[in-house]
N, C-alpha and C. Protein backbone atom coordinates (compact mmCIF):
# COMPACT_ATOMS: atom_id res chain seq x y z
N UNK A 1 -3.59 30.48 10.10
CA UNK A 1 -2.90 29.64 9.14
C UNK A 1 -2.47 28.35 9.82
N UNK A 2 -2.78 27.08 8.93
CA UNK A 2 -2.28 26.04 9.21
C UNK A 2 -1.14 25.66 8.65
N UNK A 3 0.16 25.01 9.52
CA UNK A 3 1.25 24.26 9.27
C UNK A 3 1.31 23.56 9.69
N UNK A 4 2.09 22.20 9.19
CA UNK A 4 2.53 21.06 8.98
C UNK A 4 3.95 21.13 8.69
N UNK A 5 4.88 19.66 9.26
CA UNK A 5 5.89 19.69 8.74
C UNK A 5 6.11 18.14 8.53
N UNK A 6 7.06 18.00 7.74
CA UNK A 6 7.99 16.13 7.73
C UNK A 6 9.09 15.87 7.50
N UNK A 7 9.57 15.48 7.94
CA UNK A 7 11.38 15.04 7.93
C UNK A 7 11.37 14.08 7.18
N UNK A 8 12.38 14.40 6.24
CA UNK A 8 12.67 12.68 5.44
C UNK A 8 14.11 13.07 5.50
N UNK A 9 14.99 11.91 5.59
CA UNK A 9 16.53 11.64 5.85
C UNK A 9 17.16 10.84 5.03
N UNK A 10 18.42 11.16 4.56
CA UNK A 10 19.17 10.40 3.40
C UNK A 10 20.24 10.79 3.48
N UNK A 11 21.45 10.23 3.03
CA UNK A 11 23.04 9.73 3.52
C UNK A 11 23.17 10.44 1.77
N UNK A 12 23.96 11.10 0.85
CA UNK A 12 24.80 11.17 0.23
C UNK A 12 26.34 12.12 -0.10
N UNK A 13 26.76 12.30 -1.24
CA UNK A 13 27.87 12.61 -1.10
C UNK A 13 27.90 13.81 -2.45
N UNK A 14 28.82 14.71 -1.95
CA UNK A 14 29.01 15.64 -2.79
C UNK A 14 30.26 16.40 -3.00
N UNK A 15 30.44 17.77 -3.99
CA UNK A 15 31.21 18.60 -3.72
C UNK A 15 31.38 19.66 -4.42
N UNK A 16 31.95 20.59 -4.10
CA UNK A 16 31.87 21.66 -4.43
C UNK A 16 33.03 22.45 -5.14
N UNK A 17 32.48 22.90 -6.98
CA UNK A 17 33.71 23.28 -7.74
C UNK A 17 33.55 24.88 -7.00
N UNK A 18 35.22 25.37 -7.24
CA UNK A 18 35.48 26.69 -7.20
C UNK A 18 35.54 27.34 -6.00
N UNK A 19 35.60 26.54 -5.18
CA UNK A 19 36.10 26.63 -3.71
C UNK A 19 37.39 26.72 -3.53
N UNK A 20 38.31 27.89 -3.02
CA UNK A 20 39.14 27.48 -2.92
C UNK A 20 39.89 26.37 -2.25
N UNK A 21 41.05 26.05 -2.53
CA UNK A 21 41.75 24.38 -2.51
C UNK A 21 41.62 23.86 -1.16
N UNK A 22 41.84 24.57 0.03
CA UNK A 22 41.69 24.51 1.32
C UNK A 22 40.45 24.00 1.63
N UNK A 23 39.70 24.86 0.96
CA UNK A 23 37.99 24.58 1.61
C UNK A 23 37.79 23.02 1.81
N UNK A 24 36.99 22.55 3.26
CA UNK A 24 36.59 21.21 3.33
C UNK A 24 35.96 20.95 2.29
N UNK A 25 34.83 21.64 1.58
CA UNK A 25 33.40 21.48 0.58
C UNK A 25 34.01 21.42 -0.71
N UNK A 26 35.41 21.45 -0.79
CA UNK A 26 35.81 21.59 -2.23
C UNK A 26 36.43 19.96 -2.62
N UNK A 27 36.52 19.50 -1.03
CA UNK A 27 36.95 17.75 -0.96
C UNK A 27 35.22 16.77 -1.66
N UNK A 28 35.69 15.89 -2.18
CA UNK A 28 34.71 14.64 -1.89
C UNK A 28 34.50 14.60 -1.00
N UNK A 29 32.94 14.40 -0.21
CA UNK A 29 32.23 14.51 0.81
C UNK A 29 31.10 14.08 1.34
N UNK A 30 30.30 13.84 2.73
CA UNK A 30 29.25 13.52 2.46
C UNK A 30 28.26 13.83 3.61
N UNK A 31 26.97 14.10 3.79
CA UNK A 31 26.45 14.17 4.97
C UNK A 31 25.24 13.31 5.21
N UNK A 32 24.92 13.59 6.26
CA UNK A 32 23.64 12.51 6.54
C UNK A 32 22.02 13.96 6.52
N UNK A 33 21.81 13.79 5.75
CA UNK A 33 20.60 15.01 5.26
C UNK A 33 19.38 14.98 5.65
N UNK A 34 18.75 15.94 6.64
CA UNK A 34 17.42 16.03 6.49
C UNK A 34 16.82 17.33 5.97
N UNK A 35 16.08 16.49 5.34
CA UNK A 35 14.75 17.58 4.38
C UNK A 35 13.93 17.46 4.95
N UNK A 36 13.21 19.07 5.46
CA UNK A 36 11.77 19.25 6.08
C UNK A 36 10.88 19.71 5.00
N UNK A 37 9.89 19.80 4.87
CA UNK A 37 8.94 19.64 4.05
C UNK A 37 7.77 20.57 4.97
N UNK A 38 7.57 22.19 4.78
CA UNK A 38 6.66 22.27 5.27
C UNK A 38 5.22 22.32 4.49
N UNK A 39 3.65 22.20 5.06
CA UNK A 39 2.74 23.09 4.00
C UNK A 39 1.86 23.55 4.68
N UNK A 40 0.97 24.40 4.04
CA UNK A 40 0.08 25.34 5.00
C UNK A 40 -1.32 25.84 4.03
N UNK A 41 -1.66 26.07 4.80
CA UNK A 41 -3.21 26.18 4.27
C UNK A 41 -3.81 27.14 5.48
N UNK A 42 -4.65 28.09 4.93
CA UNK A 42 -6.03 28.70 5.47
C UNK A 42 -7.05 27.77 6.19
N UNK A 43 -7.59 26.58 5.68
CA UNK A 43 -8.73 26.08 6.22
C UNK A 43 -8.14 24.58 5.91
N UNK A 44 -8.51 23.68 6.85
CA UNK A 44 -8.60 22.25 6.92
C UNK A 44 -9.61 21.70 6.18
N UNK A 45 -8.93 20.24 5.17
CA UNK A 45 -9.92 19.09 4.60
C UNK A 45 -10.95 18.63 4.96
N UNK A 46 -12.07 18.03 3.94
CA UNK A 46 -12.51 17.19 5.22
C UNK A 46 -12.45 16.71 6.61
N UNK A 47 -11.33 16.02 6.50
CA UNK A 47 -10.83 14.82 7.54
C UNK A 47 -9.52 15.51 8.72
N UNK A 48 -10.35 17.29 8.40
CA UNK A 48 -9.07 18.25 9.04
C UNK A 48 -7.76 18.01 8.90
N UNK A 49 -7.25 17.69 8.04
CA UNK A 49 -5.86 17.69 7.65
C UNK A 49 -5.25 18.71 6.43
N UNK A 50 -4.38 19.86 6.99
CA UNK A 50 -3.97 20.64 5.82
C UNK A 50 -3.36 19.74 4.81
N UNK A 51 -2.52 18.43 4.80
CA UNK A 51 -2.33 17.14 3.90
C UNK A 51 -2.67 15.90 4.65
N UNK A 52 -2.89 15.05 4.08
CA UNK A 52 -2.53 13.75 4.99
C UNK A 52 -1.12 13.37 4.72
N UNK A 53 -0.19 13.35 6.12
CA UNK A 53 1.14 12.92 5.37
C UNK A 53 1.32 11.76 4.78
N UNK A 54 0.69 10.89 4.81
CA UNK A 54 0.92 9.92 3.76
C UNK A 54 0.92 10.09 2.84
N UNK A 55 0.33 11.15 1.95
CA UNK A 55 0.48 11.40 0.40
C UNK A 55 1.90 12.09 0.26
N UNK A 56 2.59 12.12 1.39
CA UNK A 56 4.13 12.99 0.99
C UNK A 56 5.00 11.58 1.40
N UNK A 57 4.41 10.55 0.93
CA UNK A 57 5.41 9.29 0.51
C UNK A 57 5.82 9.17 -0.61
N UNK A 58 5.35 10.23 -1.53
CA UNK A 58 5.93 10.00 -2.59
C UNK A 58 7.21 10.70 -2.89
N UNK A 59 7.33 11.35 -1.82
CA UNK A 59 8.77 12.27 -1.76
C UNK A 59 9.71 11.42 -0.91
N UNK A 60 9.72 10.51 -0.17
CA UNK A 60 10.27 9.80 0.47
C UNK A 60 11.00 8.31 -0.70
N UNK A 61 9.57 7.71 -1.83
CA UNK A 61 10.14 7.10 -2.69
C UNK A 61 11.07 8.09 -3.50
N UNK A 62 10.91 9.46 -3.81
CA UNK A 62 12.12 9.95 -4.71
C UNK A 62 13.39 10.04 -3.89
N UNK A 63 13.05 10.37 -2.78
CA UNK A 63 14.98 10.43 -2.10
C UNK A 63 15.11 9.16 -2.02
N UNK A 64 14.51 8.39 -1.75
CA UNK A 64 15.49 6.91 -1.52
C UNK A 64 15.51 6.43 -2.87
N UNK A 65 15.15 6.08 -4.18
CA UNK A 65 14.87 5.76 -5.09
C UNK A 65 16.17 6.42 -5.81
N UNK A 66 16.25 8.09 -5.80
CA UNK A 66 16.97 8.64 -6.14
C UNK A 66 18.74 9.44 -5.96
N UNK A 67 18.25 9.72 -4.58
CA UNK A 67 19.32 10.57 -3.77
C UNK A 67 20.00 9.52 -2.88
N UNK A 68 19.35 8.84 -2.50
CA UNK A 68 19.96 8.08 -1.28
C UNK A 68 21.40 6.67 -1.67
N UNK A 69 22.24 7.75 -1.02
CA UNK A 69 23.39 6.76 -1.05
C UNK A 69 23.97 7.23 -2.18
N UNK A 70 24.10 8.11 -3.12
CA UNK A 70 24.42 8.62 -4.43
C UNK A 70 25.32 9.77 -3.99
N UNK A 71 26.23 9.81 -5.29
CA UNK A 71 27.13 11.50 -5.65
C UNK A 71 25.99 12.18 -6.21
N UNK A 72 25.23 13.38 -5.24
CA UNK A 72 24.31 14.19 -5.83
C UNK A 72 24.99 15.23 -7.10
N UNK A 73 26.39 15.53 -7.31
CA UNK A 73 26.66 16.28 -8.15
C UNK A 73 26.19 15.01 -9.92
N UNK A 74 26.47 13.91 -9.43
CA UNK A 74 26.04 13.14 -10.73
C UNK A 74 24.29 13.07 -10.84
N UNK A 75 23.97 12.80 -9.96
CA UNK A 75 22.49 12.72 -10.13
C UNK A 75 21.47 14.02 -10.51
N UNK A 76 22.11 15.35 -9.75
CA UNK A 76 21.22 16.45 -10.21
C UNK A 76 22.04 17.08 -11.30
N UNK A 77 23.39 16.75 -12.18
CA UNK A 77 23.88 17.30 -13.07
C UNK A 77 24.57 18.62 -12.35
N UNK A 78 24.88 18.98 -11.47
CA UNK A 78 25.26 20.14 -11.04
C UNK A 78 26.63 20.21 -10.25
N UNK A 79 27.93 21.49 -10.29
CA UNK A 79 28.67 21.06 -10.54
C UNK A 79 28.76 21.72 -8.66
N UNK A 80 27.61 22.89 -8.26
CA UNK A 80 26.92 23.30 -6.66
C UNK A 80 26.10 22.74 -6.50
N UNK A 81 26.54 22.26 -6.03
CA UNK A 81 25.23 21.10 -5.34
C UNK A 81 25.29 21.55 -3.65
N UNK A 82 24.88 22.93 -3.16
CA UNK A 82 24.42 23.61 -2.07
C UNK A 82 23.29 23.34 -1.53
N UNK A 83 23.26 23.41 -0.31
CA UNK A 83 21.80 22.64 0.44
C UNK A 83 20.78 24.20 0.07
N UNK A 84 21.76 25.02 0.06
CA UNK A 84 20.34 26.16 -1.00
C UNK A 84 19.75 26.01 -1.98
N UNK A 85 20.31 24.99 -2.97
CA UNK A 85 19.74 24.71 -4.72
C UNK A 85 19.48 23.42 -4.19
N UNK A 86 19.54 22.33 -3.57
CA UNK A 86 18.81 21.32 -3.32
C UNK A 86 17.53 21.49 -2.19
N UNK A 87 17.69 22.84 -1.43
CA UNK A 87 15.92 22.95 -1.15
C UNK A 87 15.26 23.54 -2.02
N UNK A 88 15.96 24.63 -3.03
CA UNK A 88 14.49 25.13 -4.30
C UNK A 88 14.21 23.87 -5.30
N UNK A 89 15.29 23.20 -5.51
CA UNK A 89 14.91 21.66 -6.06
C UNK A 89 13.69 21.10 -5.16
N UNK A 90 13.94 20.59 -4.01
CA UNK A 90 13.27 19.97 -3.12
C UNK A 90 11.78 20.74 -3.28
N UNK A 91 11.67 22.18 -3.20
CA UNK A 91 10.70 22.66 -3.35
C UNK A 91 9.83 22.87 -4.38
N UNK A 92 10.44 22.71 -5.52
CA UNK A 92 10.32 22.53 -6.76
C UNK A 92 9.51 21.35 -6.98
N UNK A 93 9.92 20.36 -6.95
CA UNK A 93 9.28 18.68 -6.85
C UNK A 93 8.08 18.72 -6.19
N UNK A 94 7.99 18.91 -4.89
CA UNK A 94 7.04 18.84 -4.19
C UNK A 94 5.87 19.77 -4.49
N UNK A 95 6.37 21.07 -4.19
CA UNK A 95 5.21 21.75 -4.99
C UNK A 95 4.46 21.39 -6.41
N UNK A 96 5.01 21.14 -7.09
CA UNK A 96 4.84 20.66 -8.26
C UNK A 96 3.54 19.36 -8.03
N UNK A 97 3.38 18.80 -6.90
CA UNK A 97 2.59 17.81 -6.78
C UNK A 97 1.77 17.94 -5.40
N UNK A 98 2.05 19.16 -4.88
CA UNK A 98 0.84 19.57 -3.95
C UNK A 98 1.46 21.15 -3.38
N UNK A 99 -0.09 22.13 -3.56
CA UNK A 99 0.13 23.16 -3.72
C UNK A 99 -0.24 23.90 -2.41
N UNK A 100 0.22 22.78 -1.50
CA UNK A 100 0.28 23.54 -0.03
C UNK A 100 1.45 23.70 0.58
N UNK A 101 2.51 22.80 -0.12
CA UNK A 101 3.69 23.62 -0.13
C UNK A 101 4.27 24.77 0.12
N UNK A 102 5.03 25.14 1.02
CA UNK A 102 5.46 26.92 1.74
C UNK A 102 6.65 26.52 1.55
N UNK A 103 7.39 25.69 2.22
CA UNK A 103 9.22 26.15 2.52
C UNK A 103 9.89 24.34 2.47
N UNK A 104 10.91 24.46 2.07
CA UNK A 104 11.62 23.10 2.29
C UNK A 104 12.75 23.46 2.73
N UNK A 105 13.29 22.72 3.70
CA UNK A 105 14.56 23.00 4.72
C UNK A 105 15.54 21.67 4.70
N UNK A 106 16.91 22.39 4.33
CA UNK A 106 17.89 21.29 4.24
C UNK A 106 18.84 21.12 5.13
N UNK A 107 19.25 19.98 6.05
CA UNK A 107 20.42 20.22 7.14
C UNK A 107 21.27 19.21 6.30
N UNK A 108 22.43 19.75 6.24
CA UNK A 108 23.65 19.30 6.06
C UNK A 108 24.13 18.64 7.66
N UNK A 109 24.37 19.08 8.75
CA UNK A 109 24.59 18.87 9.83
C UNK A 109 23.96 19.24 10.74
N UNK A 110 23.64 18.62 12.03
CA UNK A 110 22.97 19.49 12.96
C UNK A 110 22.77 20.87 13.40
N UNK A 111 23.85 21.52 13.17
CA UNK A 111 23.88 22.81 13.43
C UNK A 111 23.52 23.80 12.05
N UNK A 112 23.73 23.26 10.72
CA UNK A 112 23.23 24.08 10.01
C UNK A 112 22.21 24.13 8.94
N UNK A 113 21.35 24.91 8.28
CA UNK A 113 20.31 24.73 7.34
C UNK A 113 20.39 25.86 6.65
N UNK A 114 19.55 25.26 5.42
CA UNK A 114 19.17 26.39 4.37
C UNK A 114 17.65 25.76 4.18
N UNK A 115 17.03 27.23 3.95
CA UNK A 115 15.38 26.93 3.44
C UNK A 115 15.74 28.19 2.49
N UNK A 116 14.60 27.04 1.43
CA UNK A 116 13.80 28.00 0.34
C UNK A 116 12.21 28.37 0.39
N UNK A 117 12.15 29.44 0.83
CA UNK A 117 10.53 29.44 0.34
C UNK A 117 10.32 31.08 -0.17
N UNK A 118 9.15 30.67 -1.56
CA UNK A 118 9.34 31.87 -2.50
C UNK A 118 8.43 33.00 -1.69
């Protein structure tokens, strides 16, 4: 099996209802985010590439276009906006437009992540 991966990075802000009052995540907030993007395939393209990453610029125009610099609770309508429901989102999108798609991985901070893959 072939894998691939890509980092795309974006700054916004969020928070989290039903946390109790203490919780940091229940404050207005914000992190500096990277989304990995993996995909995989059995056999290589033509041009041996399980994608060419340049066709995963189009996920780079949606976070900056979209996410970047924004309150993600206004933009995705959601009141959890968890780096767990913004990678099945993330995975969601992408798959949706190439079906070599496996896992999308979200860091809130260096030390921590969530991936979705079904």
């Amino acid at each position: 099996m072939f894998r691939i991966h890509k980092e795309f990075h974006f700054s916004a802000s969020h928070r989290l209802v039903g946390l109790a009052e203490d919780h940091p995540c229940a404050r207005f907030h914000g992190h500096n985010y990277v989304v990995e993007v993996e995909l995989q395939s059995e056999t290589l393209d033509s041009t041996g590439f399980v994608r060419d990453y340049r066709d995963l610029g189009a996920f780079k125009s949606y976070i900056d276009d979209t996410l970047d610099h924004r309150h993600l609770n206004d933009v995705l309508g959601d009141d959890q906006v968890t780096a767990e429901r913004m990678a099945k989102h993330f995975y969601d999108w992408c798959r949706a437009r190439w079906p070599e798609v496996s896992a999308v991985r979200v860091k809130e901070t260096p030390k921590t992540c969530a991936e979705y893959r079904p």
